[in-house]
PDB file of N, CA and C in Angstrom:
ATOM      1  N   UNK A   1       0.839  -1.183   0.000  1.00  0.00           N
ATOM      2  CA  UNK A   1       0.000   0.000   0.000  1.00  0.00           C
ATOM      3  C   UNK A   1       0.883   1.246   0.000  1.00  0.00           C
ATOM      4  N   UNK A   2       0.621   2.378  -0.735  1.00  0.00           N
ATOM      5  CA  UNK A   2       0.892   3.526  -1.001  1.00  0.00           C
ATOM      6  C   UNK A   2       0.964   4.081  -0.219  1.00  0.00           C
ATOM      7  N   UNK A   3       1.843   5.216   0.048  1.00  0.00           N
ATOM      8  CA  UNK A   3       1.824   6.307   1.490  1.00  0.00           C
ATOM      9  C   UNK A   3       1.705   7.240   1.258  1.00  0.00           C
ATOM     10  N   UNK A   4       0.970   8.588   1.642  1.00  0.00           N
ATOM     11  CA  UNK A   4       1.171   9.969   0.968  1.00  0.00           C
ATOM     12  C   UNK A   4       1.405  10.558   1.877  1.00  0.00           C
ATOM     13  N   UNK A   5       2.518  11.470   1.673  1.00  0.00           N
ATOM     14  CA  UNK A   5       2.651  11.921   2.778  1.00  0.00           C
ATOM     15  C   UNK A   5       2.916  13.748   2.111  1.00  0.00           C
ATOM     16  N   UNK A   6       2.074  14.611   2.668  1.00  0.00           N
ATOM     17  CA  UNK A   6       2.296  15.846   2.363  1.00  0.00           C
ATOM     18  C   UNK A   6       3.276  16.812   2.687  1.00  0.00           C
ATOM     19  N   UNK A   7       4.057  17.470   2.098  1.00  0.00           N
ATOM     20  CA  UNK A   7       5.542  18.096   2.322  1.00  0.00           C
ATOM     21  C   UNK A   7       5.264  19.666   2.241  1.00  0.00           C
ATOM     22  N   UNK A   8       4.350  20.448   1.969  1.00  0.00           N
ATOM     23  CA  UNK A   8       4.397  21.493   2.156  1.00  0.00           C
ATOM     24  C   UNK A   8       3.246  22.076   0.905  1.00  0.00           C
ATOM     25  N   UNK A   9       3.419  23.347   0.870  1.00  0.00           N
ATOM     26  CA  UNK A   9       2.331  23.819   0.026  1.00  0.00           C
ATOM     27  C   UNK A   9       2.968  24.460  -1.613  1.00  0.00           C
ATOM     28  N   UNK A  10       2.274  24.498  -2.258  1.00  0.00           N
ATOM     29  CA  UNK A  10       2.545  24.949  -3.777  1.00  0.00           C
ATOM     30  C   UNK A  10       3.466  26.164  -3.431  1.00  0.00           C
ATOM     31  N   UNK A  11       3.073  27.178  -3.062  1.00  0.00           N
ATOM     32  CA  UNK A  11       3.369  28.578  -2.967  1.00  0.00           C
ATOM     33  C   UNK A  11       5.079  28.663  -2.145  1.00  0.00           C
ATOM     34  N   UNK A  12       5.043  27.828  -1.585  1.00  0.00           N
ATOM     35  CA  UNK A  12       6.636  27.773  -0.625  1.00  0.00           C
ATOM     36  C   UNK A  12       7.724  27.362  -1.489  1.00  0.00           C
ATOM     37  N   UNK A  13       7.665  27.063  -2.860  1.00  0.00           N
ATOM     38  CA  UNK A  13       8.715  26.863  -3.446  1.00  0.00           C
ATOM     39  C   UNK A  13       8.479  27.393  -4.760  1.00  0.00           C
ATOM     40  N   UNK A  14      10.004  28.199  -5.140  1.00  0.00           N
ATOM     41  CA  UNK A  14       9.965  28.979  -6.096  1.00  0.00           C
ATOM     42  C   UNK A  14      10.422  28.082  -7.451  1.00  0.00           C
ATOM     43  N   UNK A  15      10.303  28.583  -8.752  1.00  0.00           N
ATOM     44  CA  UNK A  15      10.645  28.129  -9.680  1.00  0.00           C
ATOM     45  C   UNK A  15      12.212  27.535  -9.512  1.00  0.00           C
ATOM     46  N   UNK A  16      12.888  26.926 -10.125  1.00  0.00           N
ATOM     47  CA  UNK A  16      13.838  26.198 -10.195  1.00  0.00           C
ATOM     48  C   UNK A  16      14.928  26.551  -8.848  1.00  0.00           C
ATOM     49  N   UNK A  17      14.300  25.688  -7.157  1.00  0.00           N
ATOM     50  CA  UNK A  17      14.573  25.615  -6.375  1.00  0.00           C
ATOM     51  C   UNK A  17      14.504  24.160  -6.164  1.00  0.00           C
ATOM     52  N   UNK A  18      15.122  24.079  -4.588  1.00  0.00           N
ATOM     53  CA  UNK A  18      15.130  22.865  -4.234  1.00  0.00           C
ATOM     54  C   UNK A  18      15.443  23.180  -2.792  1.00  0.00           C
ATOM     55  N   UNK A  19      14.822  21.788  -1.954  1.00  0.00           N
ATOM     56  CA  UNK A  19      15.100  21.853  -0.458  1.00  0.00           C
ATOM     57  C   UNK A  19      14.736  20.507  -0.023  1.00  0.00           C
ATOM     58  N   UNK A  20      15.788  19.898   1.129  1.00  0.00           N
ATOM     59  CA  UNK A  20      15.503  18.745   1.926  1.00  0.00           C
ATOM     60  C   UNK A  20      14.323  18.566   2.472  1.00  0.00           C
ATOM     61  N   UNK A  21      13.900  18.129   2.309  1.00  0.00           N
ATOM     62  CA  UNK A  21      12.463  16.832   3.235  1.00  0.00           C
ATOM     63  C   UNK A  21      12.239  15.694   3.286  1.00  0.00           C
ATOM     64  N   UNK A  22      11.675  15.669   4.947  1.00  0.00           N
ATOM     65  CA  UNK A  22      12.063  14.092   5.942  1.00  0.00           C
ATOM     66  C   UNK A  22      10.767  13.754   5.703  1.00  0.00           C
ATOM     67  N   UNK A  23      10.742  12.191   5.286  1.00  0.00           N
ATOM     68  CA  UNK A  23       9.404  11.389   5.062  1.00  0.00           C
ATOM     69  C   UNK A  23       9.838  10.175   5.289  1.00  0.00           C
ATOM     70  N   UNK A  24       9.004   9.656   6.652  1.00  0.00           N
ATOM     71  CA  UNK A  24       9.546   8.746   6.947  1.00  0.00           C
ATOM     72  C   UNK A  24      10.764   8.044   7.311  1.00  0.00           C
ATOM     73  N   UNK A  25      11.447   8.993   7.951  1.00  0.00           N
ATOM     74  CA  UNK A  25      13.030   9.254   8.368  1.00  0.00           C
ATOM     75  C   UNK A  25      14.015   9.233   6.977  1.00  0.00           C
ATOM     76  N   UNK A  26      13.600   9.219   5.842  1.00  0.00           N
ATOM     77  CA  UNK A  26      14.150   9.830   4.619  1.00  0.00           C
ATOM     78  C   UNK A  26      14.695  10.799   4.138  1.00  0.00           C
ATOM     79  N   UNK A  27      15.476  11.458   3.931  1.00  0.00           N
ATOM     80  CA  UNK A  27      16.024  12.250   2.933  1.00  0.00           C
ATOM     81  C   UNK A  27      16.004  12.548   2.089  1.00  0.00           C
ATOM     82  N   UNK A  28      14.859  13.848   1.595  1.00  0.00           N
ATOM     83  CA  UNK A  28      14.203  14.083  -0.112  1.00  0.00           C
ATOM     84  C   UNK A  28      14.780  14.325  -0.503  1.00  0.00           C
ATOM     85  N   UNK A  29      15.306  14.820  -1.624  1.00  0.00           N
ATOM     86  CA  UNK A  29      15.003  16.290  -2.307  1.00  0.00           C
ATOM     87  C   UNK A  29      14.093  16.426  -2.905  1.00  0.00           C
ATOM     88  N   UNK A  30      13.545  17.736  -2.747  1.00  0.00           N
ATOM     89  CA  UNK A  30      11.878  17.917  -3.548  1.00  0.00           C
ATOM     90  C   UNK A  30      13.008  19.429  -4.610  1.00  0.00           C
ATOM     91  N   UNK A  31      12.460  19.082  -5.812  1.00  0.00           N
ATOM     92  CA  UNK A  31      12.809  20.130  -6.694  1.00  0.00           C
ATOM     93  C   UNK A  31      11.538  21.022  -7.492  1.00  0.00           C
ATOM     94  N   UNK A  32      11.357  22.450  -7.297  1.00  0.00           N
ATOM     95  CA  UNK A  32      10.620  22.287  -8.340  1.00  0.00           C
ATOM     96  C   UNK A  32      11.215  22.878  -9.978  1.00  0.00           C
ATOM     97  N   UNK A  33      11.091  22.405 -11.042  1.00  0.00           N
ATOM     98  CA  UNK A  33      11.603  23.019 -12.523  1.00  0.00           C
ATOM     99  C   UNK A  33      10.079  22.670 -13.094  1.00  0.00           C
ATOM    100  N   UNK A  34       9.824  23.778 -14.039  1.00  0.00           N
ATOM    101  CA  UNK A  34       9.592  24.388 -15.152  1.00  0.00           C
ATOM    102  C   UNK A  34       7.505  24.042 -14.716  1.00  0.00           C
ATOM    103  N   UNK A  35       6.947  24.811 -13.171  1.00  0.00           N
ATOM    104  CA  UNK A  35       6.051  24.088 -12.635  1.00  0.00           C
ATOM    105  C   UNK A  35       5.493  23.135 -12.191  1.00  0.00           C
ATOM    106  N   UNK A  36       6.893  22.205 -12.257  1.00  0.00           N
ATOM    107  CA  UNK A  36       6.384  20.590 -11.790  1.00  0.00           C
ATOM    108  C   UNK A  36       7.416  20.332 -10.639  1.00  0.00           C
ATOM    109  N   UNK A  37       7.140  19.502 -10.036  1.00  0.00           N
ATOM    110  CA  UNK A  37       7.611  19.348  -8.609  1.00  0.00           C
ATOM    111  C   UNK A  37       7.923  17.392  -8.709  1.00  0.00           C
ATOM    112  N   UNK A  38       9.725  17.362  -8.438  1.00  0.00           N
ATOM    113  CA  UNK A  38       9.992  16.124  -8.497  1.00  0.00           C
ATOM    114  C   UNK A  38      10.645  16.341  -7.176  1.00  0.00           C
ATOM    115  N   UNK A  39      10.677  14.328  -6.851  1.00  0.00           N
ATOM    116  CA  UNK A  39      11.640  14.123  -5.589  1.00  0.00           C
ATOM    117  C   UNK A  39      12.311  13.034  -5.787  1.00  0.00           C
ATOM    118  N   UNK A  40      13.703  13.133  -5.402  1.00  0.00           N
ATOM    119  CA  UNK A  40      14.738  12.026  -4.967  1.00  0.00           C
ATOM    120  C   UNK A  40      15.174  11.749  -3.839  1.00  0.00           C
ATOM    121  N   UNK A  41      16.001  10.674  -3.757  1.00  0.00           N
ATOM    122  CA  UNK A  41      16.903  10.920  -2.839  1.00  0.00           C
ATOM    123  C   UNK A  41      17.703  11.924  -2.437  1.00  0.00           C
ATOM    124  N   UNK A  42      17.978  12.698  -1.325  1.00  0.00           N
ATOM    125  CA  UNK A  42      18.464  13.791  -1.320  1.00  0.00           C
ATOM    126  C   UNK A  42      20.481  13.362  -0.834  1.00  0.00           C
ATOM    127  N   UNK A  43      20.875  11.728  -0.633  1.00  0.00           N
ATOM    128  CA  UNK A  43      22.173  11.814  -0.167  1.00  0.00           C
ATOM    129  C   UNK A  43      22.571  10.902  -1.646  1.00  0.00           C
ATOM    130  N   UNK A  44      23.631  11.866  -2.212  1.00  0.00           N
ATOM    131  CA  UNK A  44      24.650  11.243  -2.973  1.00  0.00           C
ATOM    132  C   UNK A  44      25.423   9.950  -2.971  1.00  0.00           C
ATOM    133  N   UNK A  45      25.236   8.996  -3.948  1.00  0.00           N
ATOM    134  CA  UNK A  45      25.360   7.531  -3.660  1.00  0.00           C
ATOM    135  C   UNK A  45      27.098   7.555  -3.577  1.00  0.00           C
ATOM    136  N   UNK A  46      27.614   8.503  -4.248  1.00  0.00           N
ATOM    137  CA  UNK A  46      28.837   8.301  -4.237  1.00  0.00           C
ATOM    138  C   UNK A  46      30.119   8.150  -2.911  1.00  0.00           C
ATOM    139  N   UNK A  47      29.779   9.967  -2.111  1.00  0.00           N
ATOM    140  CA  UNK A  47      30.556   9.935  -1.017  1.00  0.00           C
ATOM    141  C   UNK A  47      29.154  10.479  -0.292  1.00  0.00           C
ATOM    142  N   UNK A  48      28.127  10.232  -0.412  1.00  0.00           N
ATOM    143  CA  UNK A  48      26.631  10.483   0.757  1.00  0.00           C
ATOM    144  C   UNK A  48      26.563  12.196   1.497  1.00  0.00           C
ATOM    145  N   UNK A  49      27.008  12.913   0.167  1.00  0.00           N
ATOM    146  CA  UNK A  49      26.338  14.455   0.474  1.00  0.00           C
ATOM    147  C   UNK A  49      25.218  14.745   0.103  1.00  0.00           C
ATOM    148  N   UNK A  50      24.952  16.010   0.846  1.00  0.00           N
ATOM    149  CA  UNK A  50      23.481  15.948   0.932  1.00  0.00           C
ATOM    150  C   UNK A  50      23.520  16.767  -0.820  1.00  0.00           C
ATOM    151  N   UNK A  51      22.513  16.208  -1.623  1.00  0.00           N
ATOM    152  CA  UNK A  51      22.306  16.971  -2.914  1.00  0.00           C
ATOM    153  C   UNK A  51      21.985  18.359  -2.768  1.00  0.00           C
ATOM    154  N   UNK A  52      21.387  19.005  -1.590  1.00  0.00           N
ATOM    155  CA  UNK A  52      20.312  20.026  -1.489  1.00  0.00           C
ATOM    156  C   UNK A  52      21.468  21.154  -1.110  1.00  0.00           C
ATOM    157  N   UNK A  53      22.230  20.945  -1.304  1.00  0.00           N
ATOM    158  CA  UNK A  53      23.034  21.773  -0.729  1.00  0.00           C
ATOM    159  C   UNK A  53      24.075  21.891  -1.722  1.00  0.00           C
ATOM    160  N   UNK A  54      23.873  21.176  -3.112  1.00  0.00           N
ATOM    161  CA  UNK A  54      24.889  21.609  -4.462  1.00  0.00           C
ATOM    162  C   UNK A  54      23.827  22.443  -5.039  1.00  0.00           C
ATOM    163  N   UNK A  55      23.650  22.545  -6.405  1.00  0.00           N
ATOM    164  CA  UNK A  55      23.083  23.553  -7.380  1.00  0.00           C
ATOM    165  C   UNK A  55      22.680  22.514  -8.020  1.00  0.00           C
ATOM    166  N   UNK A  56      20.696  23.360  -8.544  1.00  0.00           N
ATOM    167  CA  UNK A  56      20.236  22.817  -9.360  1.00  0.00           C
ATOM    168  C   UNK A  56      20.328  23.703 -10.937  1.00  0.00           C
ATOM    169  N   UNK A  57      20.171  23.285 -12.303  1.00  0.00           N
ATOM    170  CA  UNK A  57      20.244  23.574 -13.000  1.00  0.00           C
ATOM    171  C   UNK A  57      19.176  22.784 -13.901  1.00  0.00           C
ATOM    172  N   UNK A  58      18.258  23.948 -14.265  1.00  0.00           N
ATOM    173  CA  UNK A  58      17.491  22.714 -15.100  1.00  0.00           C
ATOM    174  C   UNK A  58      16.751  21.453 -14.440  1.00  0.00           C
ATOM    175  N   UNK A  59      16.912  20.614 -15.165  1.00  0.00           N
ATOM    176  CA  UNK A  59      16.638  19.339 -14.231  1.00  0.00           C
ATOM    177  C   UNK A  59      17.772  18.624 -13.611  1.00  0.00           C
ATOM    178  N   UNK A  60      18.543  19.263 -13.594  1.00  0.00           N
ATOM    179  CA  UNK A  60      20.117  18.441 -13.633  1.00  0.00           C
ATOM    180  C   UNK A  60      20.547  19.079 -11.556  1.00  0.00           C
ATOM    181  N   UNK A  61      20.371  18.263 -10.769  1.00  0.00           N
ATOM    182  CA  UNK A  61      21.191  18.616  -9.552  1.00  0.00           C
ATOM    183  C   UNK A  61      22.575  18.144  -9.327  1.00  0.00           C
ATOM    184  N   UNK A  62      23.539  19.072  -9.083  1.00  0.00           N
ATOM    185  CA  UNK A  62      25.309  18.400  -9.123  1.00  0.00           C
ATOM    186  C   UNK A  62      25.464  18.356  -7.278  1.00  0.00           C
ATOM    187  N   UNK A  63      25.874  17.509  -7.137  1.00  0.00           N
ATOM    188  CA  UNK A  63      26.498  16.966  -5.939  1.00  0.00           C
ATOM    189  C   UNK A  63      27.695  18.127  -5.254  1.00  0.00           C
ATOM    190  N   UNK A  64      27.613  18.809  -4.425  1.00  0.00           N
ATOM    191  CA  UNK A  64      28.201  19.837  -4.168  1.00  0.00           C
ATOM    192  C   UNK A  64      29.736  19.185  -3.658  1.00  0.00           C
ATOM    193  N   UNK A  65      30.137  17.606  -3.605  1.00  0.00           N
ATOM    194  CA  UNK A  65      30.919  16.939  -3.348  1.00  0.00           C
ATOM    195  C   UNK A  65      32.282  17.327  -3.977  1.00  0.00           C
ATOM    196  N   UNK A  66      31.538  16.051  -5.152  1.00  0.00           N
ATOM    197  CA  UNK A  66      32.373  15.417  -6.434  1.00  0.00           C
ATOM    198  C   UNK A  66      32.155  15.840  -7.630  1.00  0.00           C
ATOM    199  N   UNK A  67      30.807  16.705  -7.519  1.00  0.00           N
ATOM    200  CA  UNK A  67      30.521  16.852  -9.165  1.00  0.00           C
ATOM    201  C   UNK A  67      29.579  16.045  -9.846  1.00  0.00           C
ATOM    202  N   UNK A  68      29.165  14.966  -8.962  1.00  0.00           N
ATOM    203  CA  UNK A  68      28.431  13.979  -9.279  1.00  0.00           C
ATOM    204  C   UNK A  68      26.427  14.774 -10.006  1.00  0.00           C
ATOM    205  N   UNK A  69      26.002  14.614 -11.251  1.00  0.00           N
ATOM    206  CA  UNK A  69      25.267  14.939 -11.380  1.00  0.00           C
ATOM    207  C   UNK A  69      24.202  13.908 -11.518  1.00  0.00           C
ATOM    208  N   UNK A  70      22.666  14.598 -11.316  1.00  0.00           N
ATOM    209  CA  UNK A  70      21.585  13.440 -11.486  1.00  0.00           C
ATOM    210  C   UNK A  70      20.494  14.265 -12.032  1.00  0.00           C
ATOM    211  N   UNK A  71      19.352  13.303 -12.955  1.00  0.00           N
ATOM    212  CA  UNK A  71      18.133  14.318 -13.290  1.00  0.00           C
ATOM    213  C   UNK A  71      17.143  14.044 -12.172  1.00  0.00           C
ATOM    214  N   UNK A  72      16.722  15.481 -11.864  1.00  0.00           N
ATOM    215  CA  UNK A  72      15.462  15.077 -10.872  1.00  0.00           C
ATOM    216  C   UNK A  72      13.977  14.173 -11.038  1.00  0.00           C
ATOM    217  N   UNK A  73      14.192  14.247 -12.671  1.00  0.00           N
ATOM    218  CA  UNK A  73      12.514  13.862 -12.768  1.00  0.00           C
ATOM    219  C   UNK A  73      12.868  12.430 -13.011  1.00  0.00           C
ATOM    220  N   UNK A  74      13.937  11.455 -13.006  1.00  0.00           N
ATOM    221  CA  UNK A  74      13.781  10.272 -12.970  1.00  0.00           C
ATOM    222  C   UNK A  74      14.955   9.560 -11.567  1.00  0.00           C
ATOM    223  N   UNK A  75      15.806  10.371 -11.130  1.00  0.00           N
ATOM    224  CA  UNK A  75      17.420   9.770 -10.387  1.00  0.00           C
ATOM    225  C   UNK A  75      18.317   9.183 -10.938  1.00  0.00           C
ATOM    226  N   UNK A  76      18.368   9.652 -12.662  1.00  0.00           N
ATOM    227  CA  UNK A  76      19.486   9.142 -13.612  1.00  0.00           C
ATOM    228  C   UNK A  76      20.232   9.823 -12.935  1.00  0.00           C
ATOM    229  N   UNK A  77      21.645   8.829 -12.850  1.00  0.00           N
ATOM    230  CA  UNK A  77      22.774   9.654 -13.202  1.00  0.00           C
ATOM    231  C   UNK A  77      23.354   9.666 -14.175  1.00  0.00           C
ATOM    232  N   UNK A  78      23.720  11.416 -14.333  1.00  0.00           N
ATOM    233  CA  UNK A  78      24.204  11.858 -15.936  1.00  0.00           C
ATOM    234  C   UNK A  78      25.742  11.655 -15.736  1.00  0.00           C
ATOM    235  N   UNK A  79      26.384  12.604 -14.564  1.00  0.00           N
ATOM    236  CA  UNK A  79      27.690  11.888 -14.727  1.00  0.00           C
ATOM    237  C   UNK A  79      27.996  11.930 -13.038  1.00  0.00           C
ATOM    238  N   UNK A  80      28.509  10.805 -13.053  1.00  0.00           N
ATOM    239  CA  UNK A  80      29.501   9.996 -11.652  1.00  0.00           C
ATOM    240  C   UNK A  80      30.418  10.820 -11.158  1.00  0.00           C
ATOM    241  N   UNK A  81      31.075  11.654 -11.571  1.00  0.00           N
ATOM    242  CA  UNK A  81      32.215  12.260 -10.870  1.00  0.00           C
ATOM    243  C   UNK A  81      32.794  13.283 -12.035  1.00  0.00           C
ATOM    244  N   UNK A  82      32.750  14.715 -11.708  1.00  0.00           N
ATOM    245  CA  UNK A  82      33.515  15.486 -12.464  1.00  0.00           C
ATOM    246  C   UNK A  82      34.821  15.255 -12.608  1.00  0.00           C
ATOM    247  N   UNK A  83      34.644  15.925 -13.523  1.00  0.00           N
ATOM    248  CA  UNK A  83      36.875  15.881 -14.698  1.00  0.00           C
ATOM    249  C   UNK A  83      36.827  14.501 -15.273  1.00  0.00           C
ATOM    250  N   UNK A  84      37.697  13.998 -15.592  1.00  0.00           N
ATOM    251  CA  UNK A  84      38.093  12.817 -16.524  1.00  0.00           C
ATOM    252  C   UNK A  84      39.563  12.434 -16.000  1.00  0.00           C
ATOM    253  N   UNK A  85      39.572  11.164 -16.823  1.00  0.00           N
ATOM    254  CA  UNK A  85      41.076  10.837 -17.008  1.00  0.00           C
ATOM    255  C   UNK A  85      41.020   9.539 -15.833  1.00  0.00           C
ATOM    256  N   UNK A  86      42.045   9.223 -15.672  1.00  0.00           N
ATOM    257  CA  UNK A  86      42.431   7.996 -14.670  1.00  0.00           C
ATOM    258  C   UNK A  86      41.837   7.787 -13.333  1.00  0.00           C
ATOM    259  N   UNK A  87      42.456   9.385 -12.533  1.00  0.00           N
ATOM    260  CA  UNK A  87      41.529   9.271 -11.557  1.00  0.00           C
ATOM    261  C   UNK A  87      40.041   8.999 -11.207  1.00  0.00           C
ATOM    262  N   UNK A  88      39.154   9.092 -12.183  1.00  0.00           N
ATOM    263  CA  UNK A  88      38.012   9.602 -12.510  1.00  0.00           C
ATOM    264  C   UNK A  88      37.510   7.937 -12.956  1.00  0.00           C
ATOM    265  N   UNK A  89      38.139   7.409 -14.039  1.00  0.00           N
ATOM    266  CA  UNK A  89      37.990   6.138 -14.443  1.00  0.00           C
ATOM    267  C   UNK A  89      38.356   5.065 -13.395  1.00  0.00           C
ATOM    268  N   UNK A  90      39.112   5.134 -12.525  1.00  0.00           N
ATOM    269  CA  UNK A  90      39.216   4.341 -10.877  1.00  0.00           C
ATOM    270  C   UNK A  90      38.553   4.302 -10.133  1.00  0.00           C
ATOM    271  N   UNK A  91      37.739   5.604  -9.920  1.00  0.00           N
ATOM    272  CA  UNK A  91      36.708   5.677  -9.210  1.00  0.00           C
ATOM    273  C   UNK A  91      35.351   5.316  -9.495  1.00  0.00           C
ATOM    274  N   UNK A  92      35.152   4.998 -11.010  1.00  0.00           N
ATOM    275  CA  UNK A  92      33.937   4.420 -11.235  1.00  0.00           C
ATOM    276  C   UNK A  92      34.098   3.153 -11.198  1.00  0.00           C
ATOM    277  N   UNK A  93      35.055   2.653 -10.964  1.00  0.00           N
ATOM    278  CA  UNK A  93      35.267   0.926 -10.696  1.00  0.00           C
ATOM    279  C   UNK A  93      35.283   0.531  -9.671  1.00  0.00           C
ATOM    280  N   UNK A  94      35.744   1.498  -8.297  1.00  0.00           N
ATOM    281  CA  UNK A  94      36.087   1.032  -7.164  1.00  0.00           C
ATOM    282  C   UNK A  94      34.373   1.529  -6.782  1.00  0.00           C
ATOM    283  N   UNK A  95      33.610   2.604  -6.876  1.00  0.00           N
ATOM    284  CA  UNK A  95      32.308   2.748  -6.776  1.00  0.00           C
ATOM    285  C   UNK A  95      31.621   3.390  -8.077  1.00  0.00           C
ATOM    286  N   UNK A  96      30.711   2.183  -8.938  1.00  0.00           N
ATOM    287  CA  UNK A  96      30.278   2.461  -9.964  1.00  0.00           C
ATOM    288  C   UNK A  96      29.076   2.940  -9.764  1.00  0.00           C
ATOM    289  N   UNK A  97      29.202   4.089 -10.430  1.00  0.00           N
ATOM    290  CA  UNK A  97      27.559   4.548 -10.480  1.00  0.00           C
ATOM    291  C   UNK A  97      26.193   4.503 -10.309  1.00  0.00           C
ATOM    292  N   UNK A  98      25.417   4.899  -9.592  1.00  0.00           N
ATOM    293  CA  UNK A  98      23.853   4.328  -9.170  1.00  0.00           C
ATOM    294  C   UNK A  98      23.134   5.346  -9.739  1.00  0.00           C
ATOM    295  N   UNK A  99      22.000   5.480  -9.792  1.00  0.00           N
ATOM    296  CA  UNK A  99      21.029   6.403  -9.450  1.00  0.00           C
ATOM    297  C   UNK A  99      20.168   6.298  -8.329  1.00  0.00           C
ATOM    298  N   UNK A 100      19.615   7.555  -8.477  1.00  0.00           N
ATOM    299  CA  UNK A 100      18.727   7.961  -6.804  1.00  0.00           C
ATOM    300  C   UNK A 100      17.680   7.561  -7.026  1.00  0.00           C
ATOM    301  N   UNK A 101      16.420   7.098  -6.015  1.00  0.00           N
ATOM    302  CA  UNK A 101      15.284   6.873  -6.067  1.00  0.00           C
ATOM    303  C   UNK A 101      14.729   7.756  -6.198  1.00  0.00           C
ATOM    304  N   UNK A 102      13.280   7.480  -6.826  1.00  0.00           N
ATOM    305  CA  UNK A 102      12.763   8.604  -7.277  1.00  0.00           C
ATOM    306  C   UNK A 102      11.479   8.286  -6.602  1.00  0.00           C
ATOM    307  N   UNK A 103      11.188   9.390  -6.153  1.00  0.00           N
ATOM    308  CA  UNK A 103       9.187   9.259  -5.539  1.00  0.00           C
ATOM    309  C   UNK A 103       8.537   9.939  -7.100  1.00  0.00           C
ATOM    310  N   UNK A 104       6.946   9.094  -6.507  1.00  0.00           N
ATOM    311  CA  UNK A 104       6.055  10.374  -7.459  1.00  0.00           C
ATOM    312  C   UNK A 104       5.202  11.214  -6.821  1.00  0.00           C
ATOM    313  N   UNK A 105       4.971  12.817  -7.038  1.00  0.00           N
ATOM    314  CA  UNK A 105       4.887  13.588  -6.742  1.00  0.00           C
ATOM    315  C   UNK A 105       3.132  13.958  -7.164  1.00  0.00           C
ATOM    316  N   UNK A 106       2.226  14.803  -6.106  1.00  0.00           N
ATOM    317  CA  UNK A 106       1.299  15.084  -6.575  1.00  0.00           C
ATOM    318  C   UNK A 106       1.044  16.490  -5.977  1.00  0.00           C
ATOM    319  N   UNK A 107      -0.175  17.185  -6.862  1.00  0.00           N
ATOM    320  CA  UNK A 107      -0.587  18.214  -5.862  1.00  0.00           C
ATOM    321  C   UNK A 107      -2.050  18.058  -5.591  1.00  0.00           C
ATOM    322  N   UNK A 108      -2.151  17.991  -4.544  1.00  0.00           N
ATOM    323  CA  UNK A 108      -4.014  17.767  -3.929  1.00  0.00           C
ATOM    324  C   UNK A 108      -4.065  19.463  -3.116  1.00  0.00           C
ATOM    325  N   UNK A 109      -4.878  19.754  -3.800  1.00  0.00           N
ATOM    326  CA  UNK A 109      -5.488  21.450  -3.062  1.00  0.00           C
ATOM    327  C   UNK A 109      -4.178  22.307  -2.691  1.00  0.00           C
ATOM    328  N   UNK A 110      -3.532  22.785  -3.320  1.00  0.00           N
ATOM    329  CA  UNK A 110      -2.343  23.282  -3.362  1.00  0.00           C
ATOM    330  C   UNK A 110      -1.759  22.871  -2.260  1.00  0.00           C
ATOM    331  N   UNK A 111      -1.357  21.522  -2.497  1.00  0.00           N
ATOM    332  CA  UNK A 111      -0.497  20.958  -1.506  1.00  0.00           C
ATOM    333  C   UNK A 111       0.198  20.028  -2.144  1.00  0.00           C
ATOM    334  N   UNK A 112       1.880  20.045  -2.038  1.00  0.00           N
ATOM    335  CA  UNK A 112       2.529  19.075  -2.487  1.00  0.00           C
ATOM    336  C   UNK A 112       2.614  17.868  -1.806  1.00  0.00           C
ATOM    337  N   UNK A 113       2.188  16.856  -2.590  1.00  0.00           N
ATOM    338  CA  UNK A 113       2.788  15.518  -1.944  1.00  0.00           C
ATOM    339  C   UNK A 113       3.607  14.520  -2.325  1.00  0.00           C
ATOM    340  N   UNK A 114       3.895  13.766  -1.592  1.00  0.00           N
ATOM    341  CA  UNK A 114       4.889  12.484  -2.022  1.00  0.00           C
ATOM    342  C   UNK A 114       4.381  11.626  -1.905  1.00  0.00           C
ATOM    343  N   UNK A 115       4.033  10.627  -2.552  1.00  0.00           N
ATOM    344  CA  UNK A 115       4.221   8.914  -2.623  1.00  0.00           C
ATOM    345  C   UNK A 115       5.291   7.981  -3.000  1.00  0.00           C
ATOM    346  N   UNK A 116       4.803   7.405  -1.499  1.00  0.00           N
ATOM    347  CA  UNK A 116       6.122   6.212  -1.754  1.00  0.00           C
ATOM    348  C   UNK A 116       5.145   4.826  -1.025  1.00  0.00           C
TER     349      UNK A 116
END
């Protein structure tokens, strides 16, 4: 069975923002881009920073870490670790790439929610 759990209201988040929220002792990120409102995981699979606290762009949030980027509206990751080269190629072997979970998002009476 489905859980909904409501995170706040339409009006509290501005166009291409983002902020942590606890659901169910979880770690969101709720983003909103281009009027729609997505959520992930908010800790980086790589070295477990909090996403909400790098920069969003677009749909694209970078890991204020490593560089590590992901899209919000699914928890692809686009890329594993900024720069290139050896170092960069070691580190996707010793920890290869994941993506974040993704909730789906609704609005009931200008209220955002989450299901999980």
């Amino acid at each position: 069975m489905s859980k909904v759990v409501d995170v706040g209201a339409v009006n509290d988040f501005n166009e291409g923002t983002m902020k942590s929220v606890t659901v169910e002792g979880e770690d969101i990120l709720l983003a909103r881009v281009e009027d729609r409102y997505y959520a992930v995981g908010n800790i980086c699979p790589h070295l477990q920073a909090r996403l909400s606290e790098g920069t969003l762009e677009g749909y694209i949030v970078t890991c204020p870490r490593h560089g590590s980027q992901f899209d919000v509206r699914t928890g692809e990751n686009i890329r594993w670790l900024k720069g290139s080269g050896l170092a960069s190629n070691l580190a996707k072997v010793v920890k290869p790439p994941r993506p974040l979970k993704s909730y789906t998002t609704e609005i009931r009476g200008g209220r955002i929610t989450i299901i999980d």
